[in-house]
N, C-alpha and C. Protein backbone atom coordinates (compact mmCIF):
# COMPACT_ATOMS: atom_id res chain seq x y z
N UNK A 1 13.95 -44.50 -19.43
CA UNK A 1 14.34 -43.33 -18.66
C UNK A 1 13.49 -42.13 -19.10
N UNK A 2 13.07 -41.51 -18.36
CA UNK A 2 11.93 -40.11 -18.36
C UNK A 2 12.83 -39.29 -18.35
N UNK A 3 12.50 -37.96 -19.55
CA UNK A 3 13.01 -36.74 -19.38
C UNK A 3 11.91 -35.92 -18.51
N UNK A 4 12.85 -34.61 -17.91
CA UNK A 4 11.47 -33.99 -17.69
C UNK A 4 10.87 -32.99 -18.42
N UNK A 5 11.36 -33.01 -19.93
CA UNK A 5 10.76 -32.27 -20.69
C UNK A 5 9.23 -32.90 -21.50
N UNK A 6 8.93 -33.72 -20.83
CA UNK A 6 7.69 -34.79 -20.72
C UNK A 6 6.66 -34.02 -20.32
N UNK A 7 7.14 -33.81 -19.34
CA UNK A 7 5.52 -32.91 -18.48
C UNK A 7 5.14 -31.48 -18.91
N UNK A 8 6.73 -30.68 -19.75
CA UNK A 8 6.60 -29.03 -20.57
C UNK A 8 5.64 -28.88 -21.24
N UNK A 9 4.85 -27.92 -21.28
CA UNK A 9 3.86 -27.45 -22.25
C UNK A 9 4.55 -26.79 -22.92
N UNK A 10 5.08 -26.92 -24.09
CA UNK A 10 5.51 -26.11 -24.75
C UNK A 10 4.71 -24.55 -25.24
N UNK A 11 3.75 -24.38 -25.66
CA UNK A 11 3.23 -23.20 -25.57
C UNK A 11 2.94 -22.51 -24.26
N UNK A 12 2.95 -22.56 -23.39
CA UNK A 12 3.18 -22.09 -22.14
C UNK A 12 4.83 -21.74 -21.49
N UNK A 13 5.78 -22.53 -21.99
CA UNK A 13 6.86 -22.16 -21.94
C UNK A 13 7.44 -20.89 -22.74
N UNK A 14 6.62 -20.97 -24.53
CA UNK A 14 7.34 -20.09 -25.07
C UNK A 14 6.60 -18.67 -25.03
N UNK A 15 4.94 -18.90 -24.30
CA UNK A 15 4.94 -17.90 -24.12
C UNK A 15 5.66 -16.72 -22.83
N UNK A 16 5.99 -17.51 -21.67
CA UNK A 16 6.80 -16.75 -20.75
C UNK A 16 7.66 -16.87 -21.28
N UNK A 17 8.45 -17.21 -22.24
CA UNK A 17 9.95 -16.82 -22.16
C UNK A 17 9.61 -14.98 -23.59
N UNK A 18 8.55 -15.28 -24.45
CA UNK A 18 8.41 -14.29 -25.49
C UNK A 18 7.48 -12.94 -24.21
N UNK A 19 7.15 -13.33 -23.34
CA UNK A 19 6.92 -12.02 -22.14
C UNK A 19 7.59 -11.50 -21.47
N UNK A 20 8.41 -12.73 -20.89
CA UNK A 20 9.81 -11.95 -20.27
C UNK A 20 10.99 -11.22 -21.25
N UNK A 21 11.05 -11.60 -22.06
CA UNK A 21 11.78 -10.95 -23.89
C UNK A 21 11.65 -9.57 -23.60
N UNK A 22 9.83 -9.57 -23.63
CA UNK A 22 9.24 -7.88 -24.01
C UNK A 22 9.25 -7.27 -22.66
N UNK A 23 9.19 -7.97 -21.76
CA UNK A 23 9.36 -6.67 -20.52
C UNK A 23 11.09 -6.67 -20.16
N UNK A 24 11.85 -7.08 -20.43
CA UNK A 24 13.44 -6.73 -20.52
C UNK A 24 13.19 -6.18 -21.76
N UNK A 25 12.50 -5.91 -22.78
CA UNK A 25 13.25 -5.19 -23.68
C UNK A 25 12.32 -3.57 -23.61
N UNK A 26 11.51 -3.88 -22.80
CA UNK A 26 10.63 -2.54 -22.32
C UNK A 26 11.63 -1.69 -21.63
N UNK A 27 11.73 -2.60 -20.64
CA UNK A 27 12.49 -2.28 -19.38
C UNK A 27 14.04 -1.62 -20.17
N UNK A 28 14.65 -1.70 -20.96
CA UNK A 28 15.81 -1.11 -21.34
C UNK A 28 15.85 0.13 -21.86
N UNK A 29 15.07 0.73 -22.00
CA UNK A 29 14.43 1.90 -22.50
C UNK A 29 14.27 2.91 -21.16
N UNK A 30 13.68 2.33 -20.32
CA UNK A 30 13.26 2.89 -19.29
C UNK A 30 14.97 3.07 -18.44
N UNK A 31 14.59 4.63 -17.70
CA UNK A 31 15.68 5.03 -16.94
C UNK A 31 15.07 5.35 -15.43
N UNK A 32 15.33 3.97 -14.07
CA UNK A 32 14.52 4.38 -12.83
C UNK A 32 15.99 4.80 -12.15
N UNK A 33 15.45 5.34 -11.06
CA UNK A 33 16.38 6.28 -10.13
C UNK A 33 16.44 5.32 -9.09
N UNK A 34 14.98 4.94 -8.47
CA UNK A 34 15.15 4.16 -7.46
C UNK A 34 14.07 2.84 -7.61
N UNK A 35 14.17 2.21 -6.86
CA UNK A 35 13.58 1.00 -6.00
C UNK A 35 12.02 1.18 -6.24
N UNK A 36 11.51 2.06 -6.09
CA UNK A 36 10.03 2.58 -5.89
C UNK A 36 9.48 2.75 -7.20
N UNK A 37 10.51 3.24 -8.11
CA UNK A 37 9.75 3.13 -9.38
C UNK A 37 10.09 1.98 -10.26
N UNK A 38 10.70 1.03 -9.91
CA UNK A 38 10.30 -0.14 -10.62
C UNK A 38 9.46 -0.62 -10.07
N UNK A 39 9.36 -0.93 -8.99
CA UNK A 39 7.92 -2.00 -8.05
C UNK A 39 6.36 -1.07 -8.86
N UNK A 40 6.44 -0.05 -9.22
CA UNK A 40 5.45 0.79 -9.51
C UNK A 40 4.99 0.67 -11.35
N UNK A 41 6.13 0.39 -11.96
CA UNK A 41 6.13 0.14 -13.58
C UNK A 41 5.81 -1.86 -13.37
N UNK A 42 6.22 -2.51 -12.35
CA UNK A 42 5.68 -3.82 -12.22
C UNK A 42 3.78 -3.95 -12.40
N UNK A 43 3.57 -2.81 -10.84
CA UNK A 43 2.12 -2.48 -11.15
C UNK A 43 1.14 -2.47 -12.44
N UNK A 44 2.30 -1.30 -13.03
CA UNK A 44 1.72 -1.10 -14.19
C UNK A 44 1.35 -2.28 -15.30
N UNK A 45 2.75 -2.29 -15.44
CA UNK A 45 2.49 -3.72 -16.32
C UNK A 45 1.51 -5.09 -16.11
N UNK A 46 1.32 -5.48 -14.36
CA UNK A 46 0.54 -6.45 -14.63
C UNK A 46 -0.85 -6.02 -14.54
N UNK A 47 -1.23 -4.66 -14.48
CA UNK A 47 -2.75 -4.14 -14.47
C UNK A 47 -2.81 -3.97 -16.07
N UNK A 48 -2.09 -3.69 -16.23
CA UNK A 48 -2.21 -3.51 -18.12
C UNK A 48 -2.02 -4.64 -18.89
N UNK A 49 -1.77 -5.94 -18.64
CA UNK A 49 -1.82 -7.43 -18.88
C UNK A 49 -2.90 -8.04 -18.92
N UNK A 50 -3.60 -7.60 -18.00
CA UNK A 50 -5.09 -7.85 -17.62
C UNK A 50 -6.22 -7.42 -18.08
N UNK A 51 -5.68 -5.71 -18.32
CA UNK A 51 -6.85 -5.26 -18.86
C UNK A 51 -6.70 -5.29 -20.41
N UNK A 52 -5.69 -6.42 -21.41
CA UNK A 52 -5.94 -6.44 -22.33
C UNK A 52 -7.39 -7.50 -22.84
N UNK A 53 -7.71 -6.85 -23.51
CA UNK A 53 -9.25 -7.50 -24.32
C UNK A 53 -10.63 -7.20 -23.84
N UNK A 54 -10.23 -6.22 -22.85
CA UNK A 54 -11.33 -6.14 -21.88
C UNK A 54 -11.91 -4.94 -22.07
N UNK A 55 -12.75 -4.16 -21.78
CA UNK A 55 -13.64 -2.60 -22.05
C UNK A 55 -12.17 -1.81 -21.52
N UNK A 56 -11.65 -1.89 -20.37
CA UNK A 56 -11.04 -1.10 -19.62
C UNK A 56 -9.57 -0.12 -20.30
N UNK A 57 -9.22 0.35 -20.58
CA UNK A 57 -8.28 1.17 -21.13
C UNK A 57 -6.98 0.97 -20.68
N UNK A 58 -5.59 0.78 -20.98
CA UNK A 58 -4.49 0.57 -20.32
C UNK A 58 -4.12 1.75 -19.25
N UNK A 59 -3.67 1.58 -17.96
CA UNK A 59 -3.26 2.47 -16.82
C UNK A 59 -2.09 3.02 -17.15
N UNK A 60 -1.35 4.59 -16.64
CA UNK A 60 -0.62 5.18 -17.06
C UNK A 60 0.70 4.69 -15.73
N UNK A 61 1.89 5.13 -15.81
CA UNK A 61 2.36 5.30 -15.00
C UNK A 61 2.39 5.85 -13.52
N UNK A 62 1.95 7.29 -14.15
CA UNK A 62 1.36 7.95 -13.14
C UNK A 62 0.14 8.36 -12.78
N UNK A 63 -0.91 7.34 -13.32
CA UNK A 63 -1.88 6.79 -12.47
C UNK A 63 -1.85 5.86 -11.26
N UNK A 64 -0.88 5.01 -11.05
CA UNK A 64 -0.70 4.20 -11.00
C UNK A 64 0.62 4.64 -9.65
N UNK A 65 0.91 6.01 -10.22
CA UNK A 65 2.39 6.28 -8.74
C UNK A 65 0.84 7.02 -7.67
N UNK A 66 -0.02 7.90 -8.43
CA UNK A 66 -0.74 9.00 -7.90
C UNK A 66 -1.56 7.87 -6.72
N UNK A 67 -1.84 6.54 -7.50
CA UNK A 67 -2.24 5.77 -6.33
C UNK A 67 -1.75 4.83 -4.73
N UNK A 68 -0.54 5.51 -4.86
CA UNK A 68 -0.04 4.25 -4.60
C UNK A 68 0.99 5.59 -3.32
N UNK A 69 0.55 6.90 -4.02
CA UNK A 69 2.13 7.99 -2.37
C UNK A 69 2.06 7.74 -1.97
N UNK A 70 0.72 7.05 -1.21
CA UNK A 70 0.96 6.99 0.25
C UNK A 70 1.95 5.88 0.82
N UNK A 71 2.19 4.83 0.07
CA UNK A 71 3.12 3.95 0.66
C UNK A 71 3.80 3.40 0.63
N UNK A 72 4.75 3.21 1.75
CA UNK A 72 6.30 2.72 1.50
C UNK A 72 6.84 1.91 0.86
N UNK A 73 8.00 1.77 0.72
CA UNK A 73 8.03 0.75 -0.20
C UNK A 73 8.05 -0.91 -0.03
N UNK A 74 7.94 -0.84 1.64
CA UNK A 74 7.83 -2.24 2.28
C UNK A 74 6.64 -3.03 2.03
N UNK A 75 5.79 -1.62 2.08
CA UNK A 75 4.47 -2.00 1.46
C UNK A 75 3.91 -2.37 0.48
N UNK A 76 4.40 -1.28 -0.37
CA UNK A 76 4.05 -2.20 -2.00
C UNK A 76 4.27 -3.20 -2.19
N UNK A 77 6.01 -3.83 -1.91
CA UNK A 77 6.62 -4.82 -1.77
C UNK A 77 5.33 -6.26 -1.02
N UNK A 78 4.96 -5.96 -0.41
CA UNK A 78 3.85 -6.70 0.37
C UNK A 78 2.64 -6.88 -0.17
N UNK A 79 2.28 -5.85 -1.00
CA UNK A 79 1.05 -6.29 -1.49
C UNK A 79 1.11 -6.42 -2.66
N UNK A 80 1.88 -6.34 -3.55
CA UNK A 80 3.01 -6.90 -4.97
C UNK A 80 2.70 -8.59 -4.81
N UNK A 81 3.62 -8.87 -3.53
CA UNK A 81 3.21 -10.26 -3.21
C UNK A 81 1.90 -11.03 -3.52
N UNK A 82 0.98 -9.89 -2.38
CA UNK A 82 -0.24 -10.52 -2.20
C UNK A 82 -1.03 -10.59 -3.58
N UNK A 83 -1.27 -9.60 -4.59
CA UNK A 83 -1.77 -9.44 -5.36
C UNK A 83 -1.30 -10.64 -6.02
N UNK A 84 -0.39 -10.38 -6.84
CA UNK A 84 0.85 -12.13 -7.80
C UNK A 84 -0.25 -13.32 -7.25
N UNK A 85 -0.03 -13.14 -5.68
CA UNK A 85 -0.84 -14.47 -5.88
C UNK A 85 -2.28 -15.10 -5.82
N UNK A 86 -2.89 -13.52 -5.82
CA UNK A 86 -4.27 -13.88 -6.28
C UNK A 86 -4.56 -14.33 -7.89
N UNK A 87 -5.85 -14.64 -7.83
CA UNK A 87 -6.44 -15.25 -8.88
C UNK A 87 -6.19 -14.32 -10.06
N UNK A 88 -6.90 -12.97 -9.82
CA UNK A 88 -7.04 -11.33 -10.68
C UNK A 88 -6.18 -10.64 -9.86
N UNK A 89 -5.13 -10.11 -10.50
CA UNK A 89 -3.85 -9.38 -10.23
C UNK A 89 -4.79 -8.32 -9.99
N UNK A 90 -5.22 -7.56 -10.67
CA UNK A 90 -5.83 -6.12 -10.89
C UNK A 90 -7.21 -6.02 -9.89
N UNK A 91 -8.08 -7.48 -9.48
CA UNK A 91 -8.74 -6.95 -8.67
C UNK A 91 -8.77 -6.74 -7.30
N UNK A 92 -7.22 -7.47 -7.04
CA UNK A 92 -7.39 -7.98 -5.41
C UNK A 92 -6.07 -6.00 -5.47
N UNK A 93 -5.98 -6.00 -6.11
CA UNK A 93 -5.03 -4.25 -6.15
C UNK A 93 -6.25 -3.51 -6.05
N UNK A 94 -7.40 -3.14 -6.63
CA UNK A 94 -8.17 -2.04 -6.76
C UNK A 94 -8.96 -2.34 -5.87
N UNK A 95 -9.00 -3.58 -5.14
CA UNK A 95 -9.87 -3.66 -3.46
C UNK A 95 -9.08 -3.59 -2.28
N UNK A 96 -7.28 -3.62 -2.25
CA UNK A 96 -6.81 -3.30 -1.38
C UNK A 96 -6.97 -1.67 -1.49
N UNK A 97 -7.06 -0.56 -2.55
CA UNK A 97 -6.55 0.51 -2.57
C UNK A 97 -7.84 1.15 -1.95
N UNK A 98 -8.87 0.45 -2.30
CA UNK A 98 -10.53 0.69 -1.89
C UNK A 98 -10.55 0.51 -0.36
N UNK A 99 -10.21 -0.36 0.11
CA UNK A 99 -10.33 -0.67 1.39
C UNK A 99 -9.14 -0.11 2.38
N UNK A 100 -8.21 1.35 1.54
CA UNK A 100 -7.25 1.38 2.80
C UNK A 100 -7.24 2.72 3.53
């Protein structure tokens, strides 16, 4: 009989569970009002995930709102999506913001 803890990578498991840890324990600290500024601290976080090890400097919050007034929140919501499921979180974001 097969478990399906057969096919687990264990280092891949414990690292999402020790990421999701630190962004709930980020996240408890933080006080949002609405809807718009979590989808916006999501931003943040996965552009700043990315740009660890790299030349690029971590993005602020409100770098990151200053880019993003113009749109609703159906929208972010939408391209939140789209981005997640590109390859580079951070580049398919800084070519939608380029191209809108």
């Amino acid at each position: 009989m097969k478990t399906s803890f057969e096919n687990l990578d264990l280092n891949t498991y414990l690292e999402s569970n020790r990421a999701r840890a630190e962004h709930e324990e980020k996240l408890k600290g933080l006080k949002f009002t609405n809807q718009r500024q979590e989808i916006i601290q999501s931003f943040v976080d996965k552009i700043n995930r990315d740009r660890q090890g790299s030349k690029y400097p971590p993005v602020s919050w409100s770098q990151i709102n200053g880019q993003l007034r113009a749109y609703a929140e159906t929208d972010l919501l939408a391209m939140f999506k789209s981005c997640e499921e590109a390859k580079c979180f951070s580049s398919l974001f800084w070519w939608k913001l380029k191209n809108k």
